[in-house]
Protein backbone atom coordinates (compact mmCIF):
# COMPACT_ATOMS: atom_id res chain seq x y z
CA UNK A 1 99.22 214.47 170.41
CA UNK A 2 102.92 215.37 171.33
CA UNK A 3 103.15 217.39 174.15
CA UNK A 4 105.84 220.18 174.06
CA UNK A 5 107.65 222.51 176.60
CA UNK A 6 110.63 224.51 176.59
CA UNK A 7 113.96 223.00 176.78
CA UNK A 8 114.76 222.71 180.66
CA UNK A 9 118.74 223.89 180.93
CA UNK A 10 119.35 221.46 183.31
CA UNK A 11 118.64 218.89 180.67
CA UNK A 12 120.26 220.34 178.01
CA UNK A 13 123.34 219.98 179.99
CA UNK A 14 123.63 216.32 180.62
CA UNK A 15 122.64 215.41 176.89
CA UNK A 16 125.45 218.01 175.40
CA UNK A 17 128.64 217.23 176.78
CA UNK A 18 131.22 218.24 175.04
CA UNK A 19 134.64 216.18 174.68
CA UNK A 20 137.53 217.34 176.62
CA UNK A 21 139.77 218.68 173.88
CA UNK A 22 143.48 216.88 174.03
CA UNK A 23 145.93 219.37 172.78
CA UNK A 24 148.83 216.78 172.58
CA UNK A 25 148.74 216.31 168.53
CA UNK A 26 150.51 212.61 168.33
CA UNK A 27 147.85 210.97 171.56
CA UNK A 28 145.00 213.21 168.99
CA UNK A 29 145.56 210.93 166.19
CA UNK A 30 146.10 207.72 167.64
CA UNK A 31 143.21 208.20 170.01
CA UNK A 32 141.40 208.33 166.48
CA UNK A 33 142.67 205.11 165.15
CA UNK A 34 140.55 202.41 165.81
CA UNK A 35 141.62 199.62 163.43
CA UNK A 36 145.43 198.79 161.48
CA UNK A 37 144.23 200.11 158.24
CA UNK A 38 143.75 203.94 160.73
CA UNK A 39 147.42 203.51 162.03
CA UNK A 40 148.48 202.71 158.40
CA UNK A 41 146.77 205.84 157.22
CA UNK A 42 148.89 207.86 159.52
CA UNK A 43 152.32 206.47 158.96
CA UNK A 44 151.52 207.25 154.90
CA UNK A 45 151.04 210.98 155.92
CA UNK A 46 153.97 211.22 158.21
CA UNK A 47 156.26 208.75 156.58
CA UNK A 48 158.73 209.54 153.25
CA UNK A 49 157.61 207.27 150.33
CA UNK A 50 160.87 205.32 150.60
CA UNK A 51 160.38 204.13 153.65
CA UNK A 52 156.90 203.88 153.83
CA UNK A 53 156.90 201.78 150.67
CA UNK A 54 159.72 199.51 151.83
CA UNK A 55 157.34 198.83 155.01
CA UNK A 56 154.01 198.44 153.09
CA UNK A 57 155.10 196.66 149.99
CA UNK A 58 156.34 193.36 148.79
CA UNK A 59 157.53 191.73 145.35
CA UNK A 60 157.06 192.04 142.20
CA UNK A 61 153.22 192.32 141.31
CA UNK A 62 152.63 192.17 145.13
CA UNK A 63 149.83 189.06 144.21
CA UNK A 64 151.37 187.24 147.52
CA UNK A 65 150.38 189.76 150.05
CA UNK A 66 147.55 190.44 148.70
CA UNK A 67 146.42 186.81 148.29
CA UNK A 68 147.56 186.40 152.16
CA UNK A 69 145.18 188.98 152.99
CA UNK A 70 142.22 188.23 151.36
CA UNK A 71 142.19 184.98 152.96
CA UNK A 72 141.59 186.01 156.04
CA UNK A 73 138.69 187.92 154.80
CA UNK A 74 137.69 184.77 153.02
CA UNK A 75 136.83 183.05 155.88
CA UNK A 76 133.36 182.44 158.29
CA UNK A 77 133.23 182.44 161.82
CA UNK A 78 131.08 179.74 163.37
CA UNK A 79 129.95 180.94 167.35
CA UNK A 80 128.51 179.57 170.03
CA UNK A 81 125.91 180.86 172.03
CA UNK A 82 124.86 180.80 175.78
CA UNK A 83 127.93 180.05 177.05
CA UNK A 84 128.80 182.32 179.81
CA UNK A 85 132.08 184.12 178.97
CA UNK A 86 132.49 187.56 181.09
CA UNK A 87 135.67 187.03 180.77
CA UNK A 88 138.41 185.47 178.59
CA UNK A 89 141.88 184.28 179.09
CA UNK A 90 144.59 185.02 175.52
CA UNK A 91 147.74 183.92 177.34
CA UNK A 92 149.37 180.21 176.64
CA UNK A 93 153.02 178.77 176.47
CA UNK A 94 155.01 179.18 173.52
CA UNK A 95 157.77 177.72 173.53
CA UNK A 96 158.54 176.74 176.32
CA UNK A 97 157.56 180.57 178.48
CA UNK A 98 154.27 182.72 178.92
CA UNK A 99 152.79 184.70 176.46
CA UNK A 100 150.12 187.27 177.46
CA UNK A 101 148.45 187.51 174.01
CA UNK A 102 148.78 184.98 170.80
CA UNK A 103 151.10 187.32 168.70
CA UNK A 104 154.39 188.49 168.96
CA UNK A 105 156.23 191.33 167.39
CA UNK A 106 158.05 189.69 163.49
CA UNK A 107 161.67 190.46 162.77
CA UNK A 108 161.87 193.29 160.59
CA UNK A 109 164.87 195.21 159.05
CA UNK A 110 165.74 198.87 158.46
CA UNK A 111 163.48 199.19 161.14
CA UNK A 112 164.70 203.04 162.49
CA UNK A 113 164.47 204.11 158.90
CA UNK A 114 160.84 203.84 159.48
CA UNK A 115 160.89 205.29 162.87
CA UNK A 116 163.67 206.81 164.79
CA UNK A 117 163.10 204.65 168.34
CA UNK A 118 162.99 201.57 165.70
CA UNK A 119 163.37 198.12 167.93
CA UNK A 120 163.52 199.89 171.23
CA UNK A 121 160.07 201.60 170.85
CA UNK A 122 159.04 197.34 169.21
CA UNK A 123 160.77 195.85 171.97
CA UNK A 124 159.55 198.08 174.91
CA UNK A 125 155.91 197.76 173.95
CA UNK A 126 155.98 194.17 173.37
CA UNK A 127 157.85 193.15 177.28
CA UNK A 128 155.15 195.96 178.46
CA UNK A 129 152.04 193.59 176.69
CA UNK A 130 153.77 190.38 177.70
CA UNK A 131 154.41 189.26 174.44
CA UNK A 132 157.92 187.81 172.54
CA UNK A 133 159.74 190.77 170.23
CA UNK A 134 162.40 189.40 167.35
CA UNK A 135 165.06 191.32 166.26
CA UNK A 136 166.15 190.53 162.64
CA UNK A 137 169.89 190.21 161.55
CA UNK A 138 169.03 193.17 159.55
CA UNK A 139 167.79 195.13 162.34
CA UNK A 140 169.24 198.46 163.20
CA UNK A 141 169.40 198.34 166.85
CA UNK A 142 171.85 195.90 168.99
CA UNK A 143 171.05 192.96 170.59
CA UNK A 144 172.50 194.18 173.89
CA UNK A 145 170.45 197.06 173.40
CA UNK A 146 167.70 195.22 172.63
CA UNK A 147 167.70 193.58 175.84
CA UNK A 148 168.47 196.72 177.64
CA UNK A 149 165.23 198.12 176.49
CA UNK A 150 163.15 194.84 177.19
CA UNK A 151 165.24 193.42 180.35
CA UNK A 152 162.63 191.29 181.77
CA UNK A 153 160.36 190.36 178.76
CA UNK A 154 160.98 187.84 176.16
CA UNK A 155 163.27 188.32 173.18
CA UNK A 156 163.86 186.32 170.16
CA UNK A 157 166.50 186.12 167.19
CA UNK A 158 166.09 185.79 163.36
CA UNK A 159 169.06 184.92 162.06
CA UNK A 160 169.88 184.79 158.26
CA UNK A 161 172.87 182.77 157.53
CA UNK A 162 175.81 184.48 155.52
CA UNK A 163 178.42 184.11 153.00
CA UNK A 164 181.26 184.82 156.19
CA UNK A 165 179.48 181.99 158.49
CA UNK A 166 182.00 183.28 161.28
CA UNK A 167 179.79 186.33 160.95
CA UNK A 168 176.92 184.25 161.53
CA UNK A 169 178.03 182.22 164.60
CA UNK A 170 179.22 184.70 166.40
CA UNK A 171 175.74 186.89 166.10
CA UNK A 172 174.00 183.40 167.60
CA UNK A 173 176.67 183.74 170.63
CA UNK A 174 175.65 187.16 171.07
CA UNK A 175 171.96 186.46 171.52
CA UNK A 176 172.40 183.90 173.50
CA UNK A 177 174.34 185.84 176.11
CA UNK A 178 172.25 188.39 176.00
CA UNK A 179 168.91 186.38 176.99
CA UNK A 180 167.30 185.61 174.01
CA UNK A 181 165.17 182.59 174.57
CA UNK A 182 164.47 181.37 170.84
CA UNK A 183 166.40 181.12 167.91
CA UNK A 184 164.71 182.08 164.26
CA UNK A 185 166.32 180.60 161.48
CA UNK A 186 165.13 181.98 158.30
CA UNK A 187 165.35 179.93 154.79
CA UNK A 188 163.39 181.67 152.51
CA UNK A 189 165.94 184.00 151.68
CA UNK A 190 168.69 182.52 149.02
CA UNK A 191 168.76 185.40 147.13
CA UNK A 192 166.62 189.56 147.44
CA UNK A 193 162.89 188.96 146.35
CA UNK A 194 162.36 192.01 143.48
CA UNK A 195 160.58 194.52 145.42
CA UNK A 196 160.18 197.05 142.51
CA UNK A 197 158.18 200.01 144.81
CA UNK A 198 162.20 200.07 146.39
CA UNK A 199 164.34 199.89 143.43
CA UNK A 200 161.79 202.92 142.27
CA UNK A 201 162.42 205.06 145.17
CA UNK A 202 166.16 204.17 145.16
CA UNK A 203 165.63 202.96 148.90
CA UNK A 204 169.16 202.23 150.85
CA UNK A 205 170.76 202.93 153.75
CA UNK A 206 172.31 205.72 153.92
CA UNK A 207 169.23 206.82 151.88
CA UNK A 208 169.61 208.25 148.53
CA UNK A 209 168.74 211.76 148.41
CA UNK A 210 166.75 212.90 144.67
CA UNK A 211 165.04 215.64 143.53
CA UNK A 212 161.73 213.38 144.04
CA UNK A 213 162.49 212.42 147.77
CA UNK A 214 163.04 216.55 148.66
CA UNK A 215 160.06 217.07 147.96
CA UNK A 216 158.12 213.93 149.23
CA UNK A 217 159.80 214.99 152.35
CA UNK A 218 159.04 218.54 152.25
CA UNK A 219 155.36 217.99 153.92
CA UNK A 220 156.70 215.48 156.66
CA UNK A 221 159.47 217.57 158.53
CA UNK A 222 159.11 215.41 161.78
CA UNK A 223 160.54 212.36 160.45
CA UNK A 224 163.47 214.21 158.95
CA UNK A 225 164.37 216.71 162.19
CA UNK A 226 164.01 212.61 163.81
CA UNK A 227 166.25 211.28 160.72
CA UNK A 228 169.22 214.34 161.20
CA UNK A 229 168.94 214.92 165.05
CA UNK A 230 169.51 211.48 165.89
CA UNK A 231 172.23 208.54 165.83
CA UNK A 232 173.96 207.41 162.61
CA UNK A 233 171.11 204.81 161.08
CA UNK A 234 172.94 201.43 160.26
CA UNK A 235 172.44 197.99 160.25
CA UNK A 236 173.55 196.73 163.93
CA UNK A 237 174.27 193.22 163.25
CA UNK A 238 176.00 193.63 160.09
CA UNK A 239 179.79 195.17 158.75
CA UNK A 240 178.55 196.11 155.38
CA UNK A 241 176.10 198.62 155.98
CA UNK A 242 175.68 200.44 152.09
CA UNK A 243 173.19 199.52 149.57
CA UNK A 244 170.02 199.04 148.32
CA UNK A 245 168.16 195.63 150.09
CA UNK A 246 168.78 193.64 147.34
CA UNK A 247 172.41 194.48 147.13
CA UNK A 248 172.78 193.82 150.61
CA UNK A 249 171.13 190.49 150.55
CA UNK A 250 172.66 189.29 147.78
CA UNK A 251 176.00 190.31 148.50
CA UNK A 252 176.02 188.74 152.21
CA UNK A 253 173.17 186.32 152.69
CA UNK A 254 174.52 182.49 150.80
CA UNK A 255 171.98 181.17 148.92
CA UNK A 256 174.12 177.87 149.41
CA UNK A 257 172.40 177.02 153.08
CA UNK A 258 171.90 173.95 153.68
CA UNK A 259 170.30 170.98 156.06
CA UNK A 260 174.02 170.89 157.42
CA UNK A 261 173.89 174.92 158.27
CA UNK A 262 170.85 174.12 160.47
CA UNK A 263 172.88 171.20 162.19
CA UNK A 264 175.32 173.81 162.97
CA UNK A 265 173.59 176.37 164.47
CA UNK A 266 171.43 173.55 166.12
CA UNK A 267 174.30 172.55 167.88
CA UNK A 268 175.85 175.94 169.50
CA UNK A 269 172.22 177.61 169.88
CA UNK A 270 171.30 176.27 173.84
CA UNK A 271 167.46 177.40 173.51
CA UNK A 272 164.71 176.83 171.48
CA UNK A 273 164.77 176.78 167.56
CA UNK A 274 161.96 177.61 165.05
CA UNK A 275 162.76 177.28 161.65
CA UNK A 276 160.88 180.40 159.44
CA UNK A 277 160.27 180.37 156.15
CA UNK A 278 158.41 176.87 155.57
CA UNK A 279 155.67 176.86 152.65
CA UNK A 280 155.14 172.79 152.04
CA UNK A 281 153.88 170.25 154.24
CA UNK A 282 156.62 168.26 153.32
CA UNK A 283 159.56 170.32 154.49
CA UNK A 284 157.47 170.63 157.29
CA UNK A 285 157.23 167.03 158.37
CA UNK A 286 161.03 167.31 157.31
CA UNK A 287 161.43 169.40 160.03
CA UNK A 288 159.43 167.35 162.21
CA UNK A 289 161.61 164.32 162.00
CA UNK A 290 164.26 166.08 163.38
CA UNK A 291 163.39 167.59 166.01
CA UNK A 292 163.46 171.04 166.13
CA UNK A 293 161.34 173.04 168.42
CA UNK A 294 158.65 175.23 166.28
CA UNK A 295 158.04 176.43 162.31
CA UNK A 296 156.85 179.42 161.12
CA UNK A 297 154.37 178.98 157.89
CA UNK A 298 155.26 182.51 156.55
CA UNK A 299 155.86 183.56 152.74
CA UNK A 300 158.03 186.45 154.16
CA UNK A 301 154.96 188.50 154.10
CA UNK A 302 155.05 188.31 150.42
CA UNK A 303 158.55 190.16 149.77
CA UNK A 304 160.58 187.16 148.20
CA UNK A 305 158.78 184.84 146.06
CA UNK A 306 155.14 186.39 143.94
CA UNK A 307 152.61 183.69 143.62
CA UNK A 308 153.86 181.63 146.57
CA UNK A 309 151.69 179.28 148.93
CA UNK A 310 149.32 181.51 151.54
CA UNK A 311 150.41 180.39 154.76
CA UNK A 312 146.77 180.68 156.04
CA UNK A 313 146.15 178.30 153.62
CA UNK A 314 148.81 175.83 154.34
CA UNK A 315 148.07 175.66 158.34
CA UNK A 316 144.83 173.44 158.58
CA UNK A 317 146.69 170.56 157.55
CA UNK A 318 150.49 171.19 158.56
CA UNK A 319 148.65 171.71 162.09
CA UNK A 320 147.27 168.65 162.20
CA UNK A 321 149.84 166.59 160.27
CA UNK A 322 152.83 167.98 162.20
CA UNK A 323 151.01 170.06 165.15
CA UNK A 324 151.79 167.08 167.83
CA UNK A 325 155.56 167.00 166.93
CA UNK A 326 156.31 171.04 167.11
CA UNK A 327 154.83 174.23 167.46
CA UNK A 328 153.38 176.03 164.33
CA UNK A 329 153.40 179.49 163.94
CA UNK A 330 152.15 181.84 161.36
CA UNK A 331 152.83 185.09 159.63
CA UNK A 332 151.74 186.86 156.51
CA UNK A 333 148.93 188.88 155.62
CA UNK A 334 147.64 189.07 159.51
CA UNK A 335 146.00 192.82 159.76
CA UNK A 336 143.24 192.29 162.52
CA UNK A 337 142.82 190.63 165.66
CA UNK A 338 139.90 188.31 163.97
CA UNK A 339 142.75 187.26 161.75
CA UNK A 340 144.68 186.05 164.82
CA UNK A 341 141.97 184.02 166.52
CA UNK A 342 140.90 182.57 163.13
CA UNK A 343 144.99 181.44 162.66
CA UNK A 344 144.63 179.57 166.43
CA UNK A 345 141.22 178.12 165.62
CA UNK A 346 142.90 176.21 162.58
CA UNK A 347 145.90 175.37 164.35
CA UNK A 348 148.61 177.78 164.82
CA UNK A 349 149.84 177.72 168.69
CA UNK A 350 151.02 181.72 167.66
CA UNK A 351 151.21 184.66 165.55
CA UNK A 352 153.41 187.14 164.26
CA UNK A 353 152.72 190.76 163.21
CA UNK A 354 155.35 192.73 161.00
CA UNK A 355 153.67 195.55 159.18
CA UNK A 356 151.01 196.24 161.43
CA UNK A 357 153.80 196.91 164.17
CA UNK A 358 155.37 198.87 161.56
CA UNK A 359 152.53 201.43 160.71
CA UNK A 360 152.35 202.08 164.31
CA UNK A 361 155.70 203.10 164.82
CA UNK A 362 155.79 205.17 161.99
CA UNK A 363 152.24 206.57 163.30
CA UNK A 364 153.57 207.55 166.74
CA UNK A 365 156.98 205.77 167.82
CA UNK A 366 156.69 203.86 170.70
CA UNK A 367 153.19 205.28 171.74
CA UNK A 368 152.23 203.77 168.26
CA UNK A 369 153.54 200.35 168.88
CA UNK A 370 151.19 200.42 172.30
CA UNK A 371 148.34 201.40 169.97
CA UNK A 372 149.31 198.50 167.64
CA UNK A 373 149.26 196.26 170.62
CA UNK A 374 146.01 197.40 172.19
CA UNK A 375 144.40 197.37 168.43
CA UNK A 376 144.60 193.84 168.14
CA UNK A 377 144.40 193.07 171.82
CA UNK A 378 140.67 194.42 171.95
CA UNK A 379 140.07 192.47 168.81
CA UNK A 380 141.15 189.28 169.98
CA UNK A 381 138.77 189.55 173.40
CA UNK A 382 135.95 191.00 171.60
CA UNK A 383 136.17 187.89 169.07
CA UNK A 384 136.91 185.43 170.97
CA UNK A 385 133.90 186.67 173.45
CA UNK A 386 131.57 186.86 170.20
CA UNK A 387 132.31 183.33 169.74
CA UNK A 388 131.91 182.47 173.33
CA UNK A 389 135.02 181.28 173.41
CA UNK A 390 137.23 181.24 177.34
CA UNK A 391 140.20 180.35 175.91
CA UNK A 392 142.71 180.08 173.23
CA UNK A 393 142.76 176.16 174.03
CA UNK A 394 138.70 176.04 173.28
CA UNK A 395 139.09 177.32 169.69
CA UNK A 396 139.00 174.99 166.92
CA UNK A 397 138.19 174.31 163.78
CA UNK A 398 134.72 173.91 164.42
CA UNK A 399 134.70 177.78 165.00
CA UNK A 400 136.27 178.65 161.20
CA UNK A 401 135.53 177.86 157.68
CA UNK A 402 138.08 179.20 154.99
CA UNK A 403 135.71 180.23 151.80
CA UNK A 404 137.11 178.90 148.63
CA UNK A 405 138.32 181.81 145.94
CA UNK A 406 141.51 179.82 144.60
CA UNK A 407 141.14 176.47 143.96
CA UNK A 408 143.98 174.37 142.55
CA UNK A 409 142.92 172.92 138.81
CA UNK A 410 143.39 169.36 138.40
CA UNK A 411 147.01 168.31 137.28
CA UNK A 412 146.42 164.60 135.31
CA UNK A 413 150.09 164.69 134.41
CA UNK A 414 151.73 165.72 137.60
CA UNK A 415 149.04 163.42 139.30
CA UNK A 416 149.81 160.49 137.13
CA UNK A 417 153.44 161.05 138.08
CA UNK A 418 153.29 161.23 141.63
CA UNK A 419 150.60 158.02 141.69
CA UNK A 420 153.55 156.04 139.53
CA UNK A 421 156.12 157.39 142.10
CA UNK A 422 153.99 156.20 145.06
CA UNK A 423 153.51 152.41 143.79
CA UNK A 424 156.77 152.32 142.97
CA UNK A 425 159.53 149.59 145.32
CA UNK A 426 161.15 151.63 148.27
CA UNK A 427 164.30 151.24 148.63
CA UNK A 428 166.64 152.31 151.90
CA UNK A 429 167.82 155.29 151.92
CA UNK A 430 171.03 157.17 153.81
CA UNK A 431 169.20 159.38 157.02
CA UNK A 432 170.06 162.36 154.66
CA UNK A 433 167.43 161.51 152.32
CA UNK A 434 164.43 161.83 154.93
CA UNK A 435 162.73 164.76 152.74
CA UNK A 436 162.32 163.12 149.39
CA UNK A 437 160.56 159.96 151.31
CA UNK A 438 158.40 162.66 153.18
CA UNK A 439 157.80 164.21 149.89
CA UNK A 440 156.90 160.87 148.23
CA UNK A 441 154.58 160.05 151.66
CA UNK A 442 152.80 163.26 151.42
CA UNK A 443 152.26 162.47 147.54
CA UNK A 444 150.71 159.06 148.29
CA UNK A 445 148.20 160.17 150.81
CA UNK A 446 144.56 160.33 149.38
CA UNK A 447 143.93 163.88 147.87
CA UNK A 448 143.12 166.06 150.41
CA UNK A 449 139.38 168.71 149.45
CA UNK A 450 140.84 171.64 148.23
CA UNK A 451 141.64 174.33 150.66
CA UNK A 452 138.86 177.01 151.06
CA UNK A 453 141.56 179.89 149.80
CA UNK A 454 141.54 183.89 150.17
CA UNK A 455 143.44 186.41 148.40
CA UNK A 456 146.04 187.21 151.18
């Protein structure tokens, strides 16, 4: 039988203790948010629709992103057991400096219509965490003051190449006396993908006021009091500053680039070079063969081409066809810090977040991007410990499976093709014509098991 007494005070005491209230509203909410998908919840409630759609969405029927995403939930973890890890080590080289954690902030544009402290809250956060920060050509904060706000961290460039190529070479001069270590150069960008959610809510810069933006904007009077109180929003980088994205794109960025534009910027840019945008293996090996410095396997987190290749998908075997020749890098679809250790398990020496940095800013400015930061910091430990895993160097693909969901049907015609092409007699060819023969390489190879593929 149960034996009962009266509650003893003293007792009462230590089991009910309340919380200290915090009265400060913004460290309230982002105490609350424990994953990406809570910080994303905030910056909906705070954010105008615009902007907040510009950040979360991408083209057309939006199938990319969400392919990219759902292949990192496709996937099993394999871990190991009694293997004595009270501690774990996420900091590596990449390219050629430290890097505290395996992720760095992505370039991303319009970035103080989301947020008024835009790249200096990005930039500030990431030299705080140790970690690289890009600024994108269509950023709307300097590159001098992008240094000034990270003057001892790491900063990158993405540049897009333009119509006016003067324009172009003289933003590459800029970063590089400024400090920035590594150059981006972006070709997946000919022409504006057709993000629809934008050319719905008339989204621009200056924005484009409408009876249906008043009053989206009527319940979120902080970001507007931020909006009017605060510095002229512009693009930093660029003359032209009017427009909706596509406008802007299509009216500055050539969709003539070429293997001769990379040559050039090769040759005046004295640090590293990553090439962003890549989505075959054979451009990759492409790149390979001549020598630049790192790619990034990123479908422009889904906001140019619908339907294009999942980067997650691509990096088992660019990693280990091309991984000894440069560094690969990944973006796309990465929402977690599981996603991140799964990327360096198959292969990618780094990472790159863009919308989760975004939906912390938007949540709570600079404070936010910390939150982002710490988010996916505490994810990568706690999975990397779960796997009993040290460090990033010990993870490999004996630690992942991808789970298949798309699986390429059978082409006999294209197949047929490609096996004709293959037997066919080489003949010598000028060094110009190194990507067909990698093409034609890649096609002769035995066929590869099809990818394990997620929904991203």
């Amino acid at each position: 039988m149960v034996q009962r007494q009266f509650p003893n005070p003293r007792e009462l005491a230590e089991l009910m203790r309340f919380k200290k209230p915090t009265f400060d509203a913004k460290r309230r909410r982002l105490d609350a948010a424990l994953t990406i998908a809570d910080l994303r919840a905030i910056a909906k409630r705070r954010t105008p629709k615009a902007p907040f759609d510009y950040t979360d969405g991408a083209a057309e029927g939006e199938l990319s992103l969400a392919r990219a995403r759902q292949a990192f939930e496709d996937i099993e973890f394999h871990p190991g057991i009694l293997r004595n890890v009270p501690e774990v080590d996420t900091s590596r080289e990449v390219l050629g400096g430290p890097t505290a954690l395996p992720f760095g902030i992505a370039p991303t544009g319009f970035t103080r219509m989301m947020q008024t402290e835009g790249e200096v809250a990005g930039a500030g956060a990431a030299g705080a965490a140790g970690i690289p920060f890009t600024l994108s050509t269509m950023g709307t904060t300097s590159i001098e003051d992008v240094r000034a706000a990270n003057p001892n961290g790491r900063n990158w460039f993405q540049l897009y190449v333009m119509r006016d190529r003067d324009r172009s070479y003289e933003l590459v001069h800029r970063a590089a006396a400024a400090g920035f270590d590594t150059l981006f150069f972006t070709v997946d960008t000919p022409v504006a993908g057709a993000r629809l959610r934008d050319t719905r809510n008339g989204f621009s810069i200056p924005p484009q006021l409408t009876p249906g933006t008043v009053i989206n904007a009527l319940p979120r009077p902080a970001w507007w009091v931020d909006f009017l109180t605060t510095p002229k929003l512009e693009f930093a980088s660029l003359q032209s500053t009017g427009g909706t994205v596509g406008e802007l794109i299509d009216g500055m960025f050539d969709p003539t680039i070429g293997w001769n534009d990379l040559d050039t910027i090769r040759a005046m840019w004295p640090g590293k070079i990553v090439v962003k945008g890549v989505q075959t293996l054979a451009d990759a090996k492409e790149l390979a063969s001549r020598g630049v410095d790192g790619i990034v396997l990123s479908n422009h987190g889904g906001r140019q081409l619908d339907r294009a290749p999942i980067p997650f998908h691509l990096l088992p075997e660019v990693a280990r066809e091309v991984g000894g020749d440069l560094e690969v890098h990944l973006d796309t679809g990465i929402m977690s810090g599981a996603d991140i250790v799964a990327s360096v398990a198959l292969g990618a020496r780094f990472t790159l977040i863009g919308r989760a940095y975004l939906y912390g800013l938007m949540a709570g400015g600079r404070e936010g991007v910390d939150k982002t930061i710490e988010i996916l910091s505490k994810q990568v430990v706690r999975t990397m410990k779960l796997l009993e895993v040290q460090t990033l160097d010990e993870l490999g693909p004996q630690h992942v499976t991808q789970l298949a969901r798309l699986t390429p049907i059978a082409r006999p015609m294209q197949d047929a093709a490609e096996s004709a092409s293959s037997t066919a007699p080489k003949t010598v060819r000028a060094p110009r014509a190194t990507k067909p023969t990698a093409a034609k390489a890649a096609a002769a190879k035995p066929a590869a098991k099809p990818r394990t593929a997620a929904k991203s």
